[in-house]
C-alpha atoms as a PDB file:
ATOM      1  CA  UNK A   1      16.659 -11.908   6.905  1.00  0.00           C
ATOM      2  CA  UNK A   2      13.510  -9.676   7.846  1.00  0.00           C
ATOM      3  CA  UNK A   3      14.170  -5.679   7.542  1.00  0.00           C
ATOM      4  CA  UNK A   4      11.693  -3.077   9.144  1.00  0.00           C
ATOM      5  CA  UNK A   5       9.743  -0.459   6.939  1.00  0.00           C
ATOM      6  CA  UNK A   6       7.196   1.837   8.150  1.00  0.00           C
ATOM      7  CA  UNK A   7       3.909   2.349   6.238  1.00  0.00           C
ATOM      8  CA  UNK A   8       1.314   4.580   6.482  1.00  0.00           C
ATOM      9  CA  UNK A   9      -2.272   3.503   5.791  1.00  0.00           C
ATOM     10  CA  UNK A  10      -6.062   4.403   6.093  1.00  0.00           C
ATOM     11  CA  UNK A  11      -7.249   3.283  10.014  1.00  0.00           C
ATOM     12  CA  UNK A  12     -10.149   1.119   8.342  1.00  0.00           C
ATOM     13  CA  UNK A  13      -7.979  -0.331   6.037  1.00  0.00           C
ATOM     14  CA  UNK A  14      -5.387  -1.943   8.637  1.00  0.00           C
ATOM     15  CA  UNK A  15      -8.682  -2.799  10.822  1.00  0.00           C
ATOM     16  CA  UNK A  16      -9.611  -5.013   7.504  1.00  0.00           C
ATOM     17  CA  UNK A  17      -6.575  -6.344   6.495  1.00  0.00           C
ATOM     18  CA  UNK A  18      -5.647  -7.056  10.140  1.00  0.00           C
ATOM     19  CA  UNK A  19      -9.232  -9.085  10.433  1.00  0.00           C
ATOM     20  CA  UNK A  20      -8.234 -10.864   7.445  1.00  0.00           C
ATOM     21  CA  UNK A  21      -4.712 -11.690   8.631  1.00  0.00           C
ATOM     22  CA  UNK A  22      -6.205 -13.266  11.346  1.00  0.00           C
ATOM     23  CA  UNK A  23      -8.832 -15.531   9.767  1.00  0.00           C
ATOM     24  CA  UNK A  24      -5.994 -16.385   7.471  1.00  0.00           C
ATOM     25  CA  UNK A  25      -3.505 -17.499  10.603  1.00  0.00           C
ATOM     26  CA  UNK A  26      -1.181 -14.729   9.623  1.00  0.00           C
ATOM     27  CA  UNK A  27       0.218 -11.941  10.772  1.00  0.00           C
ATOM     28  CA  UNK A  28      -0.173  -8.743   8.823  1.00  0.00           C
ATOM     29  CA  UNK A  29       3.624  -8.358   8.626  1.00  0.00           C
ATOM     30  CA  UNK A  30       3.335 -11.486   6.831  1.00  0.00           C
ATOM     31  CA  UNK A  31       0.234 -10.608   4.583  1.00  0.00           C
ATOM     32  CA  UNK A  32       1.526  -7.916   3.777  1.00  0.00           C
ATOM     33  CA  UNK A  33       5.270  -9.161   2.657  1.00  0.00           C
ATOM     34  CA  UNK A  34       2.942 -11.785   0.590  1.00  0.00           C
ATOM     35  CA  UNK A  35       1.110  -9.200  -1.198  1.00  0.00           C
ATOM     36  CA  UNK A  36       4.590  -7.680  -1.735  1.00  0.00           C
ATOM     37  CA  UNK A  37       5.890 -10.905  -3.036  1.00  0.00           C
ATOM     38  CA  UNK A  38       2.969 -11.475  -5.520  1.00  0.00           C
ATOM     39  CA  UNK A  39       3.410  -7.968  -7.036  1.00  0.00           C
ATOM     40  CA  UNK A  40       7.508  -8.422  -7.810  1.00  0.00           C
ATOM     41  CA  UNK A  41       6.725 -11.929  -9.073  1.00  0.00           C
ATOM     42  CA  UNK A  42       4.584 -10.865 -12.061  1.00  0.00           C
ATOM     43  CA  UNK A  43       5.488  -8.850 -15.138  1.00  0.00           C
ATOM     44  CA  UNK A  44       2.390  -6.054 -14.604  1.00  0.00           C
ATOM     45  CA  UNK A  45       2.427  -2.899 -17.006  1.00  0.00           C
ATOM     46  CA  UNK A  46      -0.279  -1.383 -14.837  1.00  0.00           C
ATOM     47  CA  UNK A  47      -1.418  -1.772 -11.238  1.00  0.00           C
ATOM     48  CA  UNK A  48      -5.141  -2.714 -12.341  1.00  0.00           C
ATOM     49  CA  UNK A  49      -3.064  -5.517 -14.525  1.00  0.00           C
ATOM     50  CA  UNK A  50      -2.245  -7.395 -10.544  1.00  0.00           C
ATOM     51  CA  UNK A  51      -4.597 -10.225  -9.464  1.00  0.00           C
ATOM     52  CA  UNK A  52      -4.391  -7.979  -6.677  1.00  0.00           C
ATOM     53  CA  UNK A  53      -6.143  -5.126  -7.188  1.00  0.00           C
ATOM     54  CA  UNK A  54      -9.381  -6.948  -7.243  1.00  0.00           C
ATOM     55  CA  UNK A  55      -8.718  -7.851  -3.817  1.00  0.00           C
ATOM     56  CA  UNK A  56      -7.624  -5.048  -2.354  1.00  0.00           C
ATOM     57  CA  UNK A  57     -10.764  -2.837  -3.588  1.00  0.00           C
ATOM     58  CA  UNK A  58     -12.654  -5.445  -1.959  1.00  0.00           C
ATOM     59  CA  UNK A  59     -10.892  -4.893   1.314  1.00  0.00           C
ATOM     60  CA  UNK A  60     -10.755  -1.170   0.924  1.00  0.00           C
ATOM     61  CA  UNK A  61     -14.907  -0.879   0.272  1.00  0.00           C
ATOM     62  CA  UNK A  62     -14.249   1.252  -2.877  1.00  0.00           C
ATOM     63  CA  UNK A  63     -12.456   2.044  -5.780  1.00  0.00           C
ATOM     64  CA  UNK A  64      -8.628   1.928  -5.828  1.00  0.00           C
ATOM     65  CA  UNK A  65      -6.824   4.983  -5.404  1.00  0.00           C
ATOM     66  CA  UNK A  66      -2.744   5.324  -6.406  1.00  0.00           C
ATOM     67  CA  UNK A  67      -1.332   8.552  -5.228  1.00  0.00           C
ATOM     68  CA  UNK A  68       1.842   9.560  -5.983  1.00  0.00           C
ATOM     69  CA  UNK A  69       4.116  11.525  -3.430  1.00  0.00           C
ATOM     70  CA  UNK A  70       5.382  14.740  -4.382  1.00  0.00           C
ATOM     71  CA  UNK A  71       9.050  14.429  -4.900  1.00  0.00           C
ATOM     72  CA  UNK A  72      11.339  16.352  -2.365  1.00  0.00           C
ATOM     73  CA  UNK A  73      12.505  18.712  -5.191  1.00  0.00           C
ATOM     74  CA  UNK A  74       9.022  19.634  -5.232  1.00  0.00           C
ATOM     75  CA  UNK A  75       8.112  19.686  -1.673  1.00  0.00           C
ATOM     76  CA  UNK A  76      11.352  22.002  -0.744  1.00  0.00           C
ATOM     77  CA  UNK A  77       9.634  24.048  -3.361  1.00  0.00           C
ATOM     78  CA  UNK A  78       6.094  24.127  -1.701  1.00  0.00           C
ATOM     79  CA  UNK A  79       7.840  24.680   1.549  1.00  0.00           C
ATOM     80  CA  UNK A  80      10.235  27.736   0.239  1.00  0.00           C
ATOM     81  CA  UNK A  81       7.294  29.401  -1.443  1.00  0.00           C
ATOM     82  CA  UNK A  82       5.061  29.261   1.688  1.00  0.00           C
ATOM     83  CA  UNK A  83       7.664  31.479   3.931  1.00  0.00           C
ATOM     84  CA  UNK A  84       7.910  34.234   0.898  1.00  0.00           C
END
């Protein structure tokens, strides 16, 4: 059964991946769900450990970035502090 998530990405890196997508016959829901498949099938310590990550620096034109989201503890924080 499929479920819906929505992700938030750089425009040029959807562009990409959706050119890719197509040359592969898939659909970028797909690609991406595959991606997501290949990452919970291995036992990575790291990120840069993934056969991925060569490929997605490739698609991105640069070095791979990881951010981490601010957790909502902190972000009620930020917010609170901003109206003192």
């Amino acid at each position: 059964m499929d479920a819906k998530i929505t992700l938030s990405f750089d425009k040029k890196v959807i562009e990409k991946a959706k050119e890719f997508a197509a040359k592969q016959n898939i659909s970028l829901s797909r690609l991406t769900e595959y991606l997501y498949a290949q990452i919970t099938s291995g036992d990575y310590k790291t990120l840069d450990d993934m056969p991925l990550a060569d490929w997605i620096s490739i698609l991105a034109e640069g070095q791979t970035e990881y951010k981490k989201s601010p957790s909502r503890k902190q972000m009620k924080s930020e917010y609170f502090n901003t109206k003192k």
